[in-house]
C-alpha atoms as a PDB file:
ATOM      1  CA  UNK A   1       0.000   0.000   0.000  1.00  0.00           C
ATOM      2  CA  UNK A   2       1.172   3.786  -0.723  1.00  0.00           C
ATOM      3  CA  UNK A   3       2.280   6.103   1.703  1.00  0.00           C
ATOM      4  CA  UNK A   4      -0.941   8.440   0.819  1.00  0.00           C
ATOM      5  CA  UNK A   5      -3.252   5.487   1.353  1.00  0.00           C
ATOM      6  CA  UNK A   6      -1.592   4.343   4.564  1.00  0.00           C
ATOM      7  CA  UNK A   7      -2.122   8.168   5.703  1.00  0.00           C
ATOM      8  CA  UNK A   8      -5.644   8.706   4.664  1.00  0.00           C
ATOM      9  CA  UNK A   9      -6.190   5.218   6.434  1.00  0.00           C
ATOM     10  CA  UNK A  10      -4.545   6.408   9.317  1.00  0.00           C
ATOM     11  CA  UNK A  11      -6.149   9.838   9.728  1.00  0.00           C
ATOM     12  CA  UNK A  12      -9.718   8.111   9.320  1.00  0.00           C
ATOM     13  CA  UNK A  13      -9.441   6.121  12.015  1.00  0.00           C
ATOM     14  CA  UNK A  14      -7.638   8.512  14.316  1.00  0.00           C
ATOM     15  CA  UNK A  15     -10.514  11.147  13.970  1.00  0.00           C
ATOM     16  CA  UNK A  16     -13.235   8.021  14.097  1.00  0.00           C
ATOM     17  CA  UNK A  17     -11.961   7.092  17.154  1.00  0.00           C
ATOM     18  CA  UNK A  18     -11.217  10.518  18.538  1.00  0.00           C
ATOM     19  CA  UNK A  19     -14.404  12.020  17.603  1.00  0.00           C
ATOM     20  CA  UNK A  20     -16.399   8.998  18.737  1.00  0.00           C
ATOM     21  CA  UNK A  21     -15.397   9.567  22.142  1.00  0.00           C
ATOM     22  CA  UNK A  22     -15.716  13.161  22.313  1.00  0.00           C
ATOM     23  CA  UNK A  23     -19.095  13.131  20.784  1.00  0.00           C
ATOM     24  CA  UNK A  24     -20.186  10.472  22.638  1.00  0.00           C
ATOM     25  CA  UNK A  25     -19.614  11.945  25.576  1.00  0.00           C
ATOM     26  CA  UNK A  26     -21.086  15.356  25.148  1.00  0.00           C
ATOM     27  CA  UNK A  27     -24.407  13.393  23.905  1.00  0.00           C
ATOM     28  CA  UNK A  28     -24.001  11.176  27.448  1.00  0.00           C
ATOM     29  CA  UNK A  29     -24.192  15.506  29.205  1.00  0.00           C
ATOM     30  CA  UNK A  30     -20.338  14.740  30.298  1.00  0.00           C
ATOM     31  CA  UNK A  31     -19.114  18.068  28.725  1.00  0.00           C
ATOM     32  CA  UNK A  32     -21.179  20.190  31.023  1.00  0.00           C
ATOM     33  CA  UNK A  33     -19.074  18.307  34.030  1.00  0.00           C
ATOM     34  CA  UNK A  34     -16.045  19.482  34.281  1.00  0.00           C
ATOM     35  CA  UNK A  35     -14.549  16.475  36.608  1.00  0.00           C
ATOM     36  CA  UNK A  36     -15.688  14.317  33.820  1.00  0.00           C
ATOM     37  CA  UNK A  37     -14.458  16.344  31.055  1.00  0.00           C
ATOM     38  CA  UNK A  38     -11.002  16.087  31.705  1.00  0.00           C
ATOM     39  CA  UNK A  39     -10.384  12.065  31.539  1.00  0.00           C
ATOM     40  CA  UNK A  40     -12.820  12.490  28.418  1.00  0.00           C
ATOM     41  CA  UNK A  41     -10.514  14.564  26.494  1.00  0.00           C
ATOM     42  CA  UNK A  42      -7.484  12.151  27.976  1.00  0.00           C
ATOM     43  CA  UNK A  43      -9.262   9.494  26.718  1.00  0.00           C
ATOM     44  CA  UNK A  44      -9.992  11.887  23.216  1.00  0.00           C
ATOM     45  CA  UNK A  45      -5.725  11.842  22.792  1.00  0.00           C
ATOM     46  CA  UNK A  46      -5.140   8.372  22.675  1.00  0.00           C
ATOM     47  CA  UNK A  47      -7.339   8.233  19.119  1.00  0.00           C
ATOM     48  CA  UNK A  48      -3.727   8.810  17.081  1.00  0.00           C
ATOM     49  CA  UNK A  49      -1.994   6.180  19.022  1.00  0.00           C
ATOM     50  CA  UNK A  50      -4.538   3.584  18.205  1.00  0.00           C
ATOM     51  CA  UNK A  51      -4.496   4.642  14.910  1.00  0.00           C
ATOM     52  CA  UNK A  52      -1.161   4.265  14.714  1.00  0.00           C
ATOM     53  CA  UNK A  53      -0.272   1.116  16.260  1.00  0.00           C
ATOM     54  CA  UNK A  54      -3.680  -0.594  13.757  1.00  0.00           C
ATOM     55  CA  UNK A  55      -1.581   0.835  10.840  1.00  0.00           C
ATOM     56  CA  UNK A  56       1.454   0.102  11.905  1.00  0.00           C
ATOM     57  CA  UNK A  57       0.825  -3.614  12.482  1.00  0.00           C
ATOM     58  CA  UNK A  58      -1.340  -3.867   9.506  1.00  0.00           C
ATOM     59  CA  UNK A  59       0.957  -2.440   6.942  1.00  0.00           C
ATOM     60  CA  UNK A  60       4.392  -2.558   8.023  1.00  0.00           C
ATOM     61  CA  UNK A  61       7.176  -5.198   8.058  1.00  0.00           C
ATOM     62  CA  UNK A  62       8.094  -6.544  11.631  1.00  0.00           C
ATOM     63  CA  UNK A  63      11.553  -4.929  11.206  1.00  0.00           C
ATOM     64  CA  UNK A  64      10.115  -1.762  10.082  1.00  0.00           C
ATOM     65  CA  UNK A  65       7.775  -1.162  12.732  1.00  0.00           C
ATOM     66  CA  UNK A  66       9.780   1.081  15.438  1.00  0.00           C
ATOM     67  CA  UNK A  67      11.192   3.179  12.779  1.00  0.00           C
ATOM     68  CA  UNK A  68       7.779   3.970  11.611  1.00  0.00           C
ATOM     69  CA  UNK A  69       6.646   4.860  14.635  1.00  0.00           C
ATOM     70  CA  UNK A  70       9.628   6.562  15.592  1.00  0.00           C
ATOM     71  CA  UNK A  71      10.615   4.934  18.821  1.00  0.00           C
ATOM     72  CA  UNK A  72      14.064   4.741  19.005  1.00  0.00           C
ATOM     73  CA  UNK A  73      15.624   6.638  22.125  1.00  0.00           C
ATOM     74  CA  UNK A  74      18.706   7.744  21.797  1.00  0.00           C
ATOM     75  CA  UNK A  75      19.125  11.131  23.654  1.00  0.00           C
ATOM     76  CA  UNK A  76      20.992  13.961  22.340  1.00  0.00           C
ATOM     77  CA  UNK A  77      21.683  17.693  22.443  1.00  0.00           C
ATOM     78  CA  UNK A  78      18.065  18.229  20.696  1.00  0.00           C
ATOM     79  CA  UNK A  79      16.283  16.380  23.287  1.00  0.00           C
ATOM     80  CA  UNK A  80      17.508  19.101  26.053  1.00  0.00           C
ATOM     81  CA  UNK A  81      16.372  21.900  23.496  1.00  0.00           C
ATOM     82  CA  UNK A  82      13.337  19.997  22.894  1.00  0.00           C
ATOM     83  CA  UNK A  83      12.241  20.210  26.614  1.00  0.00           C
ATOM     84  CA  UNK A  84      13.904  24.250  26.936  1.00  0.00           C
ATOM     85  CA  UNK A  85      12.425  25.903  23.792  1.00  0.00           C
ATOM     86  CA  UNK A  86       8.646  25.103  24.941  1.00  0.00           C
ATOM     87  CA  UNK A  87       9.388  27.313  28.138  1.00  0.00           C
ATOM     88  CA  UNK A  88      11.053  30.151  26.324  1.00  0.00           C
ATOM     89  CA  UNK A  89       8.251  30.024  24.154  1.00  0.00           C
ATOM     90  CA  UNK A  90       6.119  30.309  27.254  1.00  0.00           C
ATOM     91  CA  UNK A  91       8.109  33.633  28.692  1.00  0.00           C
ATOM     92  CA  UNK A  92       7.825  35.052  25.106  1.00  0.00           C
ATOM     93  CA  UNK A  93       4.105  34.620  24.877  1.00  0.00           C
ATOM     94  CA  UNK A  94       3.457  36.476  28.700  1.00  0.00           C
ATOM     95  CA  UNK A  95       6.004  38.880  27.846  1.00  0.00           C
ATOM     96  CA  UNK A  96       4.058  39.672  24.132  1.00  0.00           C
ATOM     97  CA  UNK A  97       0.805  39.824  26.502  1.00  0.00           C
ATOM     98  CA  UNK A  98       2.158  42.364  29.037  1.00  0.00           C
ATOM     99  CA  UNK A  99       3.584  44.106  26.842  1.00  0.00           C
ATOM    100  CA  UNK A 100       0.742  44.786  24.350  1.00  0.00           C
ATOM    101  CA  UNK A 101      -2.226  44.564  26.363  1.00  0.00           C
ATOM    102  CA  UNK A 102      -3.366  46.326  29.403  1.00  0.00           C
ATOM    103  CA  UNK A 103      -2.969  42.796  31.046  1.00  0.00           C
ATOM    104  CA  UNK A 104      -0.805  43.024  34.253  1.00  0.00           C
ATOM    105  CA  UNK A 105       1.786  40.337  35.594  1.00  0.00           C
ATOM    106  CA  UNK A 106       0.371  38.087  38.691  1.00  0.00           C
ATOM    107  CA  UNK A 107       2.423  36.612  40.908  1.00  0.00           C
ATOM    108  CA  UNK A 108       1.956  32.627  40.626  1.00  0.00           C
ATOM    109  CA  UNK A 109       2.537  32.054  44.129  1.00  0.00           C
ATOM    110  CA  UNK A 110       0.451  35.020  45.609  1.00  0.00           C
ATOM    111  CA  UNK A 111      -2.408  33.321  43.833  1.00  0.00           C
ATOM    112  CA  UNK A 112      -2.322  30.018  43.899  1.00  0.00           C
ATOM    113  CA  UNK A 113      -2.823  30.553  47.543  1.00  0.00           C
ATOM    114  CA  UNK A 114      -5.089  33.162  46.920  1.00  0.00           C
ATOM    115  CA  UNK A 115      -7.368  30.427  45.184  1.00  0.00           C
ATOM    116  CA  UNK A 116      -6.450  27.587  47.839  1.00  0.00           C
ATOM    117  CA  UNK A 117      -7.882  29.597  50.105  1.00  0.00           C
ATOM    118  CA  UNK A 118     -10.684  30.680  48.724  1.00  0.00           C
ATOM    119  CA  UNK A 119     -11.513  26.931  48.442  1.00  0.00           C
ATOM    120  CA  UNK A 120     -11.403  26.251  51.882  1.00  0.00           C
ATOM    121  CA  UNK A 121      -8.221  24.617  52.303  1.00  0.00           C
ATOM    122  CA  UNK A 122      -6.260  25.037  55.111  1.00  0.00           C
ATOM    123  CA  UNK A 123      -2.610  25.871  54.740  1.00  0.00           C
ATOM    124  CA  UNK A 124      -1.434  26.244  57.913  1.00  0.00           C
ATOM    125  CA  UNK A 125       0.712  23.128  57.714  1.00  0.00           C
ATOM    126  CA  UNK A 126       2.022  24.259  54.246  1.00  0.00           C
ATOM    127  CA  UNK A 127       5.497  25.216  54.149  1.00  0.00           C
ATOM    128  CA  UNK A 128       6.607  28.442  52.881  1.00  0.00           C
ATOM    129  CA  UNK A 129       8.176  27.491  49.694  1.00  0.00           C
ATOM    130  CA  UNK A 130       5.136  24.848  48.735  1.00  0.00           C
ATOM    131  CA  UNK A 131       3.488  27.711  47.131  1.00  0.00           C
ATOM    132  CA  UNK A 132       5.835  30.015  45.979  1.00  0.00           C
ATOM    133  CA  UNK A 133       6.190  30.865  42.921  1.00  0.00           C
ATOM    134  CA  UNK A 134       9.621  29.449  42.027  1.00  0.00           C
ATOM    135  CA  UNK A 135       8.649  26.062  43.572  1.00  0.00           C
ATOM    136  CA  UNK A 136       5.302  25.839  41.363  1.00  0.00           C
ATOM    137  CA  UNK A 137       7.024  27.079  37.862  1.00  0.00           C
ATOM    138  CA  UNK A 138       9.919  24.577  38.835  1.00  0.00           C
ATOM    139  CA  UNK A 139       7.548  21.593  39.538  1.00  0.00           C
ATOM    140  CA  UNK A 140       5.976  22.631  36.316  1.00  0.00           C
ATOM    141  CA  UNK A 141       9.028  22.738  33.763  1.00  0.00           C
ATOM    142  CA  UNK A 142      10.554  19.674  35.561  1.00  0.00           C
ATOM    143  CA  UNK A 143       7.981  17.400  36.895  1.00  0.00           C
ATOM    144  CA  UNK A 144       4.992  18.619  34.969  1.00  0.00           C
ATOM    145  CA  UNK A 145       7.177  17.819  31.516  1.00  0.00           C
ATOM    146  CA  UNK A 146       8.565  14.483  32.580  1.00  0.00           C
ATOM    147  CA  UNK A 147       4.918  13.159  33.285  1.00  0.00           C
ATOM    148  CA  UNK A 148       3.543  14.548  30.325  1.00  0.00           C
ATOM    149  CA  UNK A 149       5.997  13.633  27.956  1.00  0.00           C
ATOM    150  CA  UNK A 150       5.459   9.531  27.927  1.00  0.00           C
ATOM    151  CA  UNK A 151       1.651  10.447  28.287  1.00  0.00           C
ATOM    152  CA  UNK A 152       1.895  12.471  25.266  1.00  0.00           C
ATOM    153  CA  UNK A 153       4.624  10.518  23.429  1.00  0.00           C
ATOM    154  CA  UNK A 154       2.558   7.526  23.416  1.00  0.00           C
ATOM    155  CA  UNK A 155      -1.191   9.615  22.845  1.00  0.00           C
ATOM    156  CA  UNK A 156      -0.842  12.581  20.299  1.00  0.00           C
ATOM    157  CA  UNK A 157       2.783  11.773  19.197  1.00  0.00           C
ATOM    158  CA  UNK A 158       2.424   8.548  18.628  1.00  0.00           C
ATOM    159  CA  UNK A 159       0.049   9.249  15.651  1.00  0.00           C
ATOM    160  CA  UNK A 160       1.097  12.592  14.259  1.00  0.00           C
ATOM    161  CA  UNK A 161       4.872  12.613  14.393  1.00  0.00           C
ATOM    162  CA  UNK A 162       4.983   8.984  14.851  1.00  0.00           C
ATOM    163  CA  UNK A 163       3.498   7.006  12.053  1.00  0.00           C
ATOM    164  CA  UNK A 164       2.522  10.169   9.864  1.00  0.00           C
ATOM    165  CA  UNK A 165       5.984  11.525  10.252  1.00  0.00           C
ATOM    166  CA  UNK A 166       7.267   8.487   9.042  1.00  0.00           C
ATOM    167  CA  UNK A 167       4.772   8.161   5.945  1.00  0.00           C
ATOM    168  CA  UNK A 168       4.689  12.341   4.898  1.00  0.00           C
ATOM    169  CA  UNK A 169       8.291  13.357   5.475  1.00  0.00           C
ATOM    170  CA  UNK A 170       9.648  11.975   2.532  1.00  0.00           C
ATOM    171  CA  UNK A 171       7.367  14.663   0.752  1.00  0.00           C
ATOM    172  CA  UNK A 172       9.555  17.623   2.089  1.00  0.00           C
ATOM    173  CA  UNK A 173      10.091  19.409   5.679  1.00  0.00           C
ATOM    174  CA  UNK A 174       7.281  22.324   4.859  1.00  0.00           C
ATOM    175  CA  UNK A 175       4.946  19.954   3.239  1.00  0.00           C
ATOM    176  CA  UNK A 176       5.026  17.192   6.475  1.00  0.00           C
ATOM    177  CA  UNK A 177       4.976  20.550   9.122  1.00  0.00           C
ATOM    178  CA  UNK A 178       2.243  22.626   7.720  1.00  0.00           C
ATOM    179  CA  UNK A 179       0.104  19.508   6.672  1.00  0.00           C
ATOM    180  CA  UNK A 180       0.645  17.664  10.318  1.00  0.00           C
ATOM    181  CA  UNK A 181      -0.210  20.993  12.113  1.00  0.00           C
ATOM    182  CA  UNK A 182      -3.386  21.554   9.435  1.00  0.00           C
ATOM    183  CA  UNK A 183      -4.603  18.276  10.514  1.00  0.00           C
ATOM    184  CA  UNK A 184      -3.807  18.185  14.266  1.00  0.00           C
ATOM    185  CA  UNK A 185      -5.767  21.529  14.612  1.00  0.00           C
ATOM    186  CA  UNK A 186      -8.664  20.000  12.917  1.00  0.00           C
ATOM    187  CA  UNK A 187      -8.391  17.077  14.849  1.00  0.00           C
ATOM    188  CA  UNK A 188      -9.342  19.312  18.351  1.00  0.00           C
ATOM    189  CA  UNK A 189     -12.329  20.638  16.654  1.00  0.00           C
ATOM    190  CA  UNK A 190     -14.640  18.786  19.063  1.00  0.00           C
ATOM    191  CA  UNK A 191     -12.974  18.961  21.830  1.00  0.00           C
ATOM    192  CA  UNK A 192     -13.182  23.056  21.367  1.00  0.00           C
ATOM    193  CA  UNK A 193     -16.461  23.501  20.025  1.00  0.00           C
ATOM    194  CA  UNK A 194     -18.453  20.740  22.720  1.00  0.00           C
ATOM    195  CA  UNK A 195     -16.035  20.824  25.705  1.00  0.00           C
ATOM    196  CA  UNK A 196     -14.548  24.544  25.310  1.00  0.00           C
ATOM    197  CA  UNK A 197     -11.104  23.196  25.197  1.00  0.00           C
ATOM    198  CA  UNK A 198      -8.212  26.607  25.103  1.00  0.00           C
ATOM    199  CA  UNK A 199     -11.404  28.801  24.373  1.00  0.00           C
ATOM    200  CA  UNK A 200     -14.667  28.091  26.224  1.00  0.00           C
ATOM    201  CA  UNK A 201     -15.960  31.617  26.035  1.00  0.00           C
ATOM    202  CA  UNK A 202     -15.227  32.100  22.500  1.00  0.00           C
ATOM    203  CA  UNK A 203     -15.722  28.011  20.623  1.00  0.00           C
ATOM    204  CA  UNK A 204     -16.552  29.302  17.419  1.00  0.00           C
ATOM    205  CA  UNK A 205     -13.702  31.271  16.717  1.00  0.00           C
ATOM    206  CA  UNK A 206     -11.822  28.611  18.362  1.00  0.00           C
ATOM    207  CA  UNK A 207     -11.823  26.124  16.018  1.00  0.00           C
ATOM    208  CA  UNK A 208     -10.447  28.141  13.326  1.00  0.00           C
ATOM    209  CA  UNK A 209      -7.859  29.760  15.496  1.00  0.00           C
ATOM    210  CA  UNK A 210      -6.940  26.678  16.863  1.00  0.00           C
ATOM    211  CA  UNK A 211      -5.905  25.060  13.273  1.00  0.00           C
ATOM    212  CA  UNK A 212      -3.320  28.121  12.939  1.00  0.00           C
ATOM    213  CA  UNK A 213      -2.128  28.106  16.173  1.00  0.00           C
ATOM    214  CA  UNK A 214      -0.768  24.078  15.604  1.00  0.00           C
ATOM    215  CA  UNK A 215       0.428  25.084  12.490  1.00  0.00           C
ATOM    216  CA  UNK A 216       3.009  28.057  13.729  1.00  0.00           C
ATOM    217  CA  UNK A 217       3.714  25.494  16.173  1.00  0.00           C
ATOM    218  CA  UNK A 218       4.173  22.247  14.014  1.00  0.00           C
ATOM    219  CA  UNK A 219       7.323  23.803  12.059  1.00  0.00           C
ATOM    220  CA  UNK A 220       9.588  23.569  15.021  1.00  0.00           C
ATOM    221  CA  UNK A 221       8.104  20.586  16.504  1.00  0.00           C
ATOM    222  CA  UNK A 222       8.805  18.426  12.940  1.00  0.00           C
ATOM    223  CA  UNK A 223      12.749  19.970  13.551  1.00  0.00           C
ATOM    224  CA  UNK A 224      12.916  18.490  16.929  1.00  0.00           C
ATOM    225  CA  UNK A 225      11.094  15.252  15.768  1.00  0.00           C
ATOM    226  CA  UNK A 226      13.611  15.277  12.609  1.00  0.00           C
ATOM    227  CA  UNK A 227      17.139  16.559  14.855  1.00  0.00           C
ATOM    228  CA  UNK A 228      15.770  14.395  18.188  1.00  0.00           C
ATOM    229  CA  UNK A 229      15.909  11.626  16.208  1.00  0.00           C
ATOM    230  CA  UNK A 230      12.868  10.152  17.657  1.00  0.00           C
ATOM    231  CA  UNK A 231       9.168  10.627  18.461  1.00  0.00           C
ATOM    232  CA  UNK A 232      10.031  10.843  22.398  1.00  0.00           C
ATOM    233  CA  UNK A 233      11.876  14.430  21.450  1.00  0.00           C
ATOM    234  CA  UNK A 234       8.475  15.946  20.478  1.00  0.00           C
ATOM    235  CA  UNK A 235       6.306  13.702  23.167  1.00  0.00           C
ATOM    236  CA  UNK A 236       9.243  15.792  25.623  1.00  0.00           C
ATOM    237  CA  UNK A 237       8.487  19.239  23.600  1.00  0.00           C
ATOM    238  CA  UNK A 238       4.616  18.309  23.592  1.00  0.00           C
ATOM    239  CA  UNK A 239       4.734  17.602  27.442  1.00  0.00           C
ATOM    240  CA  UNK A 240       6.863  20.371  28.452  1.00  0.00           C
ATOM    241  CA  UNK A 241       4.504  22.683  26.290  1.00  0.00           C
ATOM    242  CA  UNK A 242       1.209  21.868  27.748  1.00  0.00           C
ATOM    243  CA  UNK A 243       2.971  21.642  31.317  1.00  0.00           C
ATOM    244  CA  UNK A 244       4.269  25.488  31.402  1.00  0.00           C
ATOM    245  CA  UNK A 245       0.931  26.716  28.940  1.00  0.00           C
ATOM    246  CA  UNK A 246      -1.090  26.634  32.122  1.00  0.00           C
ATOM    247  CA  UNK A 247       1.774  28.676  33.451  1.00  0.00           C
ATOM    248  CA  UNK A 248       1.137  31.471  31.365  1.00  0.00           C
ATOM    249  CA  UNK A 249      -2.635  31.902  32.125  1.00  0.00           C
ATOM    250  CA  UNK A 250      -1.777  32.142  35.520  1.00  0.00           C
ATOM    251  CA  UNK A 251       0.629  34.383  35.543  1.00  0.00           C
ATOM    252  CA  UNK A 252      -1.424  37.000  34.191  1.00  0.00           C
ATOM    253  CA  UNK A 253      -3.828  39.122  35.272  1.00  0.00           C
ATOM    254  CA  UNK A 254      -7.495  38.687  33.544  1.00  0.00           C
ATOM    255  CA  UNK A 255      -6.625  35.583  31.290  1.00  0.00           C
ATOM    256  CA  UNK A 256      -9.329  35.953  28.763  1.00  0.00           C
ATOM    257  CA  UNK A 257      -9.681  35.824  25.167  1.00  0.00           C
ATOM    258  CA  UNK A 258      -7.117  37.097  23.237  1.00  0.00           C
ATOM    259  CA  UNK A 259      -4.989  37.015  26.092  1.00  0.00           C
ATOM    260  CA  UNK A 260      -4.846  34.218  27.537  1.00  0.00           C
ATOM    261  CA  UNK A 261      -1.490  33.096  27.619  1.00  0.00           C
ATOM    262  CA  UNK A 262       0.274  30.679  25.645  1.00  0.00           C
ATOM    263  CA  UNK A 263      -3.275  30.583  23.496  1.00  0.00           C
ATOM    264  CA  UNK A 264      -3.750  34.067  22.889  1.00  0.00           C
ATOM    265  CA  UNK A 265      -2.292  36.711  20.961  1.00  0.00           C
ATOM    266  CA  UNK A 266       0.861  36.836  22.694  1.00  0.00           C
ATOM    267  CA  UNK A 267       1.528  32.908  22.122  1.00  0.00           C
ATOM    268  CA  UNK A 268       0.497  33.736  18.308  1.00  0.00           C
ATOM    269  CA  UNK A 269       3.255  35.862  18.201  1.00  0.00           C
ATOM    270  CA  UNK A 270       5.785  33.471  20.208  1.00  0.00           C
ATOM    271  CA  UNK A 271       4.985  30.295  18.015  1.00  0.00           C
ATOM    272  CA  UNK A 272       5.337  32.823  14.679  1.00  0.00           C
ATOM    273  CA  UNK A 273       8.637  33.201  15.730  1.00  0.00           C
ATOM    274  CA  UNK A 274       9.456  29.592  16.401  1.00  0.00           C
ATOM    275  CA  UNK A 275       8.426  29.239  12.962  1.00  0.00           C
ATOM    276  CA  UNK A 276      10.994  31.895  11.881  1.00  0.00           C
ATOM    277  CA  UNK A 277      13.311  29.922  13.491  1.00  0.00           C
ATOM    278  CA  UNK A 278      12.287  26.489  11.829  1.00  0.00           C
ATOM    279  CA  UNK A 279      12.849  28.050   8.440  1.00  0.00           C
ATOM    280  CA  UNK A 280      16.726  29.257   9.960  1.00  0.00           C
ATOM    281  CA  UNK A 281      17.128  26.242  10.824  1.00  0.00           C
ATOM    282  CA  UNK A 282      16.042  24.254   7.840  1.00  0.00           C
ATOM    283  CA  UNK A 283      18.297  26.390   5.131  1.00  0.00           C
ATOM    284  CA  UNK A 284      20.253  24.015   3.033  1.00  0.00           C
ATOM    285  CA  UNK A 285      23.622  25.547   4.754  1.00  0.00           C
ATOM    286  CA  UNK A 286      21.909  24.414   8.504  1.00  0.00           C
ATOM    287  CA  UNK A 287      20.739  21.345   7.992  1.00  0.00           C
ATOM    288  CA  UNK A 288      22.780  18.181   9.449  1.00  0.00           C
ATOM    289  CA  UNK A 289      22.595  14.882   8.164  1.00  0.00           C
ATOM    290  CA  UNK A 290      19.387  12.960   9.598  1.00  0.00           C
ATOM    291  CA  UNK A 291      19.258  11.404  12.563  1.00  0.00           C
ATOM    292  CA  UNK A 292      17.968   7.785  12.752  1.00  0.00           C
ATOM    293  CA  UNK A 293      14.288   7.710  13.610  1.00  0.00           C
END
């Protein structure tokens, strides 16, 4: 079978099965629960790791299978830079938002206790540095990354630069980034429109908004997947990315549409630049020698 078939094969059933449960369970009332929308959507990312792993046995020689789904690990250099550049892509986006807006910096730590105690809970046992600010940004970009990343590596990556990598990057660098992000925005359509995913006040515009934002941000992510060597780089640059996006909301003061954080204008203009840097880094003069995937 073709590349192109194995794809559209591919992409059917990760949507099918993506869709299906997203759909499913906004008919079953779960989206207006928001302690049962969470696993629903968790549920929602392993669709592209099914997908993958039906393909991948289906069509693929026994020998071939790990390279097509990416999973050789074999850290290097780009696998440090794949878990840094999400969080400097984070400080860019809240320092585009401060500066632009009339949005003011918050102090993480001031509140998150703030909102702890609002809630009732009693931190008199708490120490100090439990909810300071450098504690809760470090448990973020360290811990909040490394549990993310096999979570996403084996959910989201699996699929799109996983098995798709492996089938559309022979087609060119632009053609794999801009077509994986076009179809990985898409792919959240549901999840925005029925469970308010990123923009809850603001669904409809959403979903369009949604399909550019993964496609400024695709371009760098297909250089780490291509320079990491392996589809654990971008699960690491996926998982360090949602861990420090929630950082950015709450580090700034009335996080609402189109400034809220790492989704709103300011993260438009952070991932733009990524994408600047993508296209640096993929001149002909800048570009090493493959790694094995």
């Amino acid at each position: 079978m073709s590349a192109k078939n194995k794809s559209i094969v591919f992409l059917a059933l990760a949507f099918s099965i993506s869709w299906a449960i997203v759909i499913g369970a906004h008919l079953a009332g779960l989206s207006q629960t928001a302690e049962l929308a969470v696993p629903t959507l968790a549920a929602m990312m392993t669709g592209p790791a099914i997908a993958a792993l039906i393909c991948t046995f289906a069509f693929e020689k026994t020998g071939e299978r790990v390279r097509a789904l990416g999973l050789h690990f074999k850290p290097n250099l780009w696998w440090l830079l794949a878990w840094l550049i999400p969080i400097v892509l984070a400080g860019a986006s809240v320092a585009f938002t401060l500066a632009l807006s009339d949005r003011n910096y918050v102090d993480i730590g001031v509140a998150s206790r703030l909102a702890a105690e609002a809630q009732g809970a009693d931190l008199s046992q708490a120490p100090p540095f439990a909810l300071s600010t450098a504690f809760i940004v470090s448990m973020g970009v360290v811990f909040g990354a490394l549990i993310n990343m096999p979570i996403l590596t084996f959910t989201e990556e699996l699929g799109w630069r996983g098995y798709l990598h492996s089938l559309w990057r022979p087609s060119g660098f632009w053609k794999t980034s801009l077509g994986t992000g076009f179809v990985w925005g898409v792919w959240h359509a549901p999840a925005i429109f029925l469970f308010g995913l990123n923009y809850p006040d603001d669904r409809a515009v959403g979903l369009a908004l949604f399909v550019i934002f993964c496609v400024l941000l695709s371009p760098i992510m297909t250089v780490i997947r291509d320079r990491g060597g392996s589809v654990w780089a971008a699960g690491l640059f996926h998982g360090t990315f949602n861990a420090v996006g929630g950082l950015t909301i709450a580090a700034i003061s009335n996080p609402v549409f189109p400034w809220n954080g790492i989704v709103g204008i300011g993260g438009f203009l952070a991932l733009a630049l990524s994408a600047a840097l993508a296209f640096i880094l993929q001149r002909p003069s800048n570009v090493p020698a493959p790694a094995t995937a």
